[in-house]
PDB file of N, CA and C in Angstrom:
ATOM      1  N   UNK A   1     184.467 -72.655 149.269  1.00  0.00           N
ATOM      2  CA  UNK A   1     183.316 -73.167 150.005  1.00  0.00           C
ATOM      3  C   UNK A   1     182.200 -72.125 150.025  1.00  0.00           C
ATOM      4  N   UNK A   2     180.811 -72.339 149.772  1.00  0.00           N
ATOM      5  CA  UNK A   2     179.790 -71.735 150.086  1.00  0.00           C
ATOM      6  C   UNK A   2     178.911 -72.081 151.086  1.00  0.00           C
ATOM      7  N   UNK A   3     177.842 -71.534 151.474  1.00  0.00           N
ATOM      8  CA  UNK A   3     176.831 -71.640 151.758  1.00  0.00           C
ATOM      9  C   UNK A   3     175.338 -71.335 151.241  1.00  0.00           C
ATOM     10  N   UNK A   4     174.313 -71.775 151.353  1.00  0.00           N
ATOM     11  CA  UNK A   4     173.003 -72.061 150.469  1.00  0.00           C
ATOM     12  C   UNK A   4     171.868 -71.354 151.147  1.00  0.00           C
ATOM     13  N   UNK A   5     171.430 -70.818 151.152  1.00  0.00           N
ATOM     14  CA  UNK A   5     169.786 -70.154 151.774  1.00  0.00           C
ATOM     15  C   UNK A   5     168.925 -70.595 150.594  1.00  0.00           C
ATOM     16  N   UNK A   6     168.145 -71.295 150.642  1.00  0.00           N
ATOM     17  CA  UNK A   6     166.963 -71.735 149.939  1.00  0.00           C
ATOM     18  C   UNK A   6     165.541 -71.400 150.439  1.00  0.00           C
ATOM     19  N   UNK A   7     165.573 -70.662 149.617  1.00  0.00           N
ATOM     20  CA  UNK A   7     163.939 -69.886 150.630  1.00  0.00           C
ATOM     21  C   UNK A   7     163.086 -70.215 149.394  1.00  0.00           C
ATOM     22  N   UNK A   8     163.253 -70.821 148.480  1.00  0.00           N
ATOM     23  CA  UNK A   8     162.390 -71.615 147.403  1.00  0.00           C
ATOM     24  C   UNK A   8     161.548 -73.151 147.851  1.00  0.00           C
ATOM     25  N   UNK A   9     162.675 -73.576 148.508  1.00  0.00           N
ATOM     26  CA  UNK A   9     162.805 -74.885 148.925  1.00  0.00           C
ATOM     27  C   UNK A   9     162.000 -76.168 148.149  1.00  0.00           C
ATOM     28  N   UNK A  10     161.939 -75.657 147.040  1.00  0.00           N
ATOM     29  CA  UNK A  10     161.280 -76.594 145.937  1.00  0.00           C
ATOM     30  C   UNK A  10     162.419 -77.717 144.877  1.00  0.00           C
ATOM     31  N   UNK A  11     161.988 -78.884 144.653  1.00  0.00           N
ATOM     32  CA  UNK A  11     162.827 -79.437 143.742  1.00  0.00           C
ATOM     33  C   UNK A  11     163.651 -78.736 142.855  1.00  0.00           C
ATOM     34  N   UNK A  12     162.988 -77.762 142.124  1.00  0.00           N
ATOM     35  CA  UNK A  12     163.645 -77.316 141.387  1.00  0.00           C
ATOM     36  C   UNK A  12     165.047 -76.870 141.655  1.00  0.00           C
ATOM     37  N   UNK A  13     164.500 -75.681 142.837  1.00  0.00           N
ATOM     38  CA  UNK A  13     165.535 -75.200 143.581  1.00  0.00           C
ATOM     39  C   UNK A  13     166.975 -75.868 144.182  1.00  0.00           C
ATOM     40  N   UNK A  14     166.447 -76.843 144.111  1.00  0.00           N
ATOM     41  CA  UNK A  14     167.611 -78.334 145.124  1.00  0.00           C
ATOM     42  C   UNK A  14     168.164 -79.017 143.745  1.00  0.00           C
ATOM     43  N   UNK A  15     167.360 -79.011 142.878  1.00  0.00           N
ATOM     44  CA  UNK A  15     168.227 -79.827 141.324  1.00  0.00           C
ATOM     45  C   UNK A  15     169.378 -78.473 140.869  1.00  0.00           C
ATOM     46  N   UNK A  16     168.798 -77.206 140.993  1.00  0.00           N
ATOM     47  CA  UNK A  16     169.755 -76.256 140.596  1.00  0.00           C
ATOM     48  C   UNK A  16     170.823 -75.873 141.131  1.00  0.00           C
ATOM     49  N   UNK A  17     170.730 -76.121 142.892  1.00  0.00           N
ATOM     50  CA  UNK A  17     171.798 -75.810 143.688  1.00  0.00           C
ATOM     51  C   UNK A  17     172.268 -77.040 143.770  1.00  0.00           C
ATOM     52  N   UNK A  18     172.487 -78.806 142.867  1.00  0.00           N
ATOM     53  CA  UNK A  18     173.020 -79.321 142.896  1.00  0.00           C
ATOM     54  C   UNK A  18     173.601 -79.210 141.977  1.00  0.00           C
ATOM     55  N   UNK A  19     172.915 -78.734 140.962  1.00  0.00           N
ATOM     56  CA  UNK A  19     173.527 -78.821 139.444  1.00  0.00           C
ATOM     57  C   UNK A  19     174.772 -77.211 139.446  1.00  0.00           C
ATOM     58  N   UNK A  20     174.816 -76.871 140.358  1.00  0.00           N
ATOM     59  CA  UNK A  20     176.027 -75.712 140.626  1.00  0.00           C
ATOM     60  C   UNK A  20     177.242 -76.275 141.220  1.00  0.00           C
ATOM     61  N   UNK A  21     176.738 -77.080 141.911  1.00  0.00           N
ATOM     62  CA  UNK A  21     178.326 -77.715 143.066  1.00  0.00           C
ATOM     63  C   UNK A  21     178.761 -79.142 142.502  1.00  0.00           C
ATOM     64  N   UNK A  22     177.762 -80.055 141.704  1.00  0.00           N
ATOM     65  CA  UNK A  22     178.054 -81.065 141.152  1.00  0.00           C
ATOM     66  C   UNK A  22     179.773 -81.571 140.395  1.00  0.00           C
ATOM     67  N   UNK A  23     180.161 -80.151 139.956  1.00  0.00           N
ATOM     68  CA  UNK A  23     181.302 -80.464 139.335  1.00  0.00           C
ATOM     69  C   UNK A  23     182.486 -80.151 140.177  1.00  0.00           C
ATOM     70  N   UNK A  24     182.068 -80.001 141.934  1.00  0.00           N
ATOM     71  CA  UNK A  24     183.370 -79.367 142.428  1.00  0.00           C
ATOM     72  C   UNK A  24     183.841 -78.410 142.376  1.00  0.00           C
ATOM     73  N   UNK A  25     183.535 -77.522 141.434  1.00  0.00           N
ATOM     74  CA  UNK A  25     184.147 -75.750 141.683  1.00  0.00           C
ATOM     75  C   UNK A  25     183.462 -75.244 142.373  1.00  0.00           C
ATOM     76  N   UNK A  26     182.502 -75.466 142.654  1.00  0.00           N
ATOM     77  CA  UNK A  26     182.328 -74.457 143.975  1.00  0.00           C
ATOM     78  C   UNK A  26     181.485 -76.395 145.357  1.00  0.00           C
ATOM     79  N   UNK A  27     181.958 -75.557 146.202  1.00  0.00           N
ATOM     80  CA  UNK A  27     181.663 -76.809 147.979  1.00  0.00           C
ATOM     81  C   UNK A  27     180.738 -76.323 148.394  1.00  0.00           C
ATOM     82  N   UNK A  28     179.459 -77.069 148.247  1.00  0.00           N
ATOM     83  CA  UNK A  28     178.543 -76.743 149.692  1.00  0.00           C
ATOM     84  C   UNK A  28     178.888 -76.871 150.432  1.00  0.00           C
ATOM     85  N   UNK A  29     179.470 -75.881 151.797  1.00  0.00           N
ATOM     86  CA  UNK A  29     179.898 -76.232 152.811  1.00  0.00           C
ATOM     87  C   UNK A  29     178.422 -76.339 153.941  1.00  0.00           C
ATOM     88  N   UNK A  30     177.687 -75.371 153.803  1.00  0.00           N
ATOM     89  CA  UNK A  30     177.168 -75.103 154.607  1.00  0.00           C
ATOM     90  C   UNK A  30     175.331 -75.117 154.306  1.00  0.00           C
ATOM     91  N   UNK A  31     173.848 -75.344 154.718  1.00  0.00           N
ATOM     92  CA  UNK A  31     173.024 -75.591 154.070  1.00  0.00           C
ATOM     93  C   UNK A  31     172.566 -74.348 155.501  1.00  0.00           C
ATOM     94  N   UNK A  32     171.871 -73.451 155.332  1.00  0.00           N
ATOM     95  CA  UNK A  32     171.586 -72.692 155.983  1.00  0.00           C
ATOM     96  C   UNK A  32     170.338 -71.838 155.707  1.00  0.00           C
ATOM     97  N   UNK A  33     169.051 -71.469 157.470  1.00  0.00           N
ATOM     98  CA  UNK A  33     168.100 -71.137 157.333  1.00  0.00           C
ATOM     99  C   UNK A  33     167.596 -69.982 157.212  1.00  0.00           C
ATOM    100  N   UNK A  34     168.774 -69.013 157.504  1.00  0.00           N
ATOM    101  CA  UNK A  34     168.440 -67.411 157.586  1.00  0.00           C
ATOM    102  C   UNK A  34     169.933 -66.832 156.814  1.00  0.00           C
ATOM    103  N   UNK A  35     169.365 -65.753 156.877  1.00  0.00           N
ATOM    104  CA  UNK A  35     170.226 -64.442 156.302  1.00  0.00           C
ATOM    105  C   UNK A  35     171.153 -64.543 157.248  1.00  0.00           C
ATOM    106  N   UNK A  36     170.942 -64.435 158.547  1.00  0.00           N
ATOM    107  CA  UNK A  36     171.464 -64.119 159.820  1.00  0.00           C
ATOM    108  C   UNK A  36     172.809 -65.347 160.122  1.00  0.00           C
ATOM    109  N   UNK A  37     172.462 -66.643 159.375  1.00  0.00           N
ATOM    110  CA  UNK A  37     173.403 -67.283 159.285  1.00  0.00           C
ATOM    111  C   UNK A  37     174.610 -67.552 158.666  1.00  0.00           C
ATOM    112  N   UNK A  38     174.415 -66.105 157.572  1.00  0.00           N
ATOM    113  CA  UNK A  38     175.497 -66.256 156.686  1.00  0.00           C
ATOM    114  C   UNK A  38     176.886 -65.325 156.970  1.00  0.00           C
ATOM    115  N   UNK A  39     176.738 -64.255 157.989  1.00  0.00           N
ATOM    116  CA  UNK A  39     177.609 -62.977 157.976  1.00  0.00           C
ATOM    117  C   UNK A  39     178.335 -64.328 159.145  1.00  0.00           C
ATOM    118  N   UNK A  40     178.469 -64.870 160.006  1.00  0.00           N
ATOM    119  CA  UNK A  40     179.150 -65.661 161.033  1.00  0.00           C
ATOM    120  C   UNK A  40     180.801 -66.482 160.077  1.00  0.00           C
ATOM    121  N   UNK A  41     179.756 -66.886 159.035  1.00  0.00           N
ATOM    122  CA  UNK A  41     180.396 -67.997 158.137  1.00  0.00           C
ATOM    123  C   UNK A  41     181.410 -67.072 157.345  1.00  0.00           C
ATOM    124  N   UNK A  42     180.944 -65.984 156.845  1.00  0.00           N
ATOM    125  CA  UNK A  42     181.543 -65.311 156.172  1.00  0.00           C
ATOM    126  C   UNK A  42     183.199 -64.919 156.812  1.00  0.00           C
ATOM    127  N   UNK A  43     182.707 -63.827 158.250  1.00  0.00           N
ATOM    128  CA  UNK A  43     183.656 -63.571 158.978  1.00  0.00           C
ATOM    129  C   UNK A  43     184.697 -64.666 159.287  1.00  0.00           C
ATOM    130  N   UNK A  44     184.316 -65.858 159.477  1.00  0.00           N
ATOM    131  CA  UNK A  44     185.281 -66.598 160.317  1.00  0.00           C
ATOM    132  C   UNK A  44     185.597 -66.916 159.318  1.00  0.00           C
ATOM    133  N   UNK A  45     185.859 -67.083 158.064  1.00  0.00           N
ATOM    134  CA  UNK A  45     186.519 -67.715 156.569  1.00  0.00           C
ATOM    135  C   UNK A  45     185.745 -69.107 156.608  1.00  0.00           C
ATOM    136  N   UNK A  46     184.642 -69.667 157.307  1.00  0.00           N
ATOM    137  CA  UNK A  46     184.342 -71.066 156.975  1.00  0.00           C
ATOM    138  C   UNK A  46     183.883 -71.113 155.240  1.00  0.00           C
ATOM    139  N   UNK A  47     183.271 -70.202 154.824  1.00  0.00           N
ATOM    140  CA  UNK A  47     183.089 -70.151 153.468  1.00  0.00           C
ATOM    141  C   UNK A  47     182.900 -68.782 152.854  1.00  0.00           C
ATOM    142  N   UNK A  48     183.439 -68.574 151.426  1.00  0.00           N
ATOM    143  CA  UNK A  48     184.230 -67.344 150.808  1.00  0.00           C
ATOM    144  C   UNK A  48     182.647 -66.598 149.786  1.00  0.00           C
ATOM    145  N   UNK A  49     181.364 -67.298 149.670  1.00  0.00           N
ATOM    146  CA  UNK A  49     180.174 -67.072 149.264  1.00  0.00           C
ATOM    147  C   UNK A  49     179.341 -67.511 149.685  1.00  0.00           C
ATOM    148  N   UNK A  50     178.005 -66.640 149.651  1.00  0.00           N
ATOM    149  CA  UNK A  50     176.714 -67.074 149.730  1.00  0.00           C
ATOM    150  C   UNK A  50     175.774 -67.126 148.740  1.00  0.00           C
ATOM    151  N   UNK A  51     174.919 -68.489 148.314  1.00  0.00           N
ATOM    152  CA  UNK A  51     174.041 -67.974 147.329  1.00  0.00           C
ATOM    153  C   UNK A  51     172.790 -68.404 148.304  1.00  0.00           C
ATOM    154  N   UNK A  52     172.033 -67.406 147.200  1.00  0.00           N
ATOM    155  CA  UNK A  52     170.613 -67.239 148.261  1.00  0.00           C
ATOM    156  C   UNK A  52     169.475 -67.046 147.280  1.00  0.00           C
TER     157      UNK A  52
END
């Protein structure tokens, strides 16, 4: 499971971070607005990466 920081927030950006999880190897778990939201997720095991 991951989580997503999109600080692009442009189509492009959203066709590419679909075209990453589309096949199931990697789970958007999580769609998230800050940096600050990712160390929580991390710690508690809700998801094992962040792309940003």
């Amino acid at each position: 499971n991951i989580a997503a920081l999109d600080l692009d927030r442009t189509s492009t950006s959203r066709l590419y971070l679909h075209s990453l999880t589309n096949d199931q190897d990697l789970i958007l778990a999580f769609t998230v607005g800050s940096y600050e939201e990712i160390d929580p997720l991390l710690v508690s095991g809700e998801i094992d990466a962040a792309l940003v």
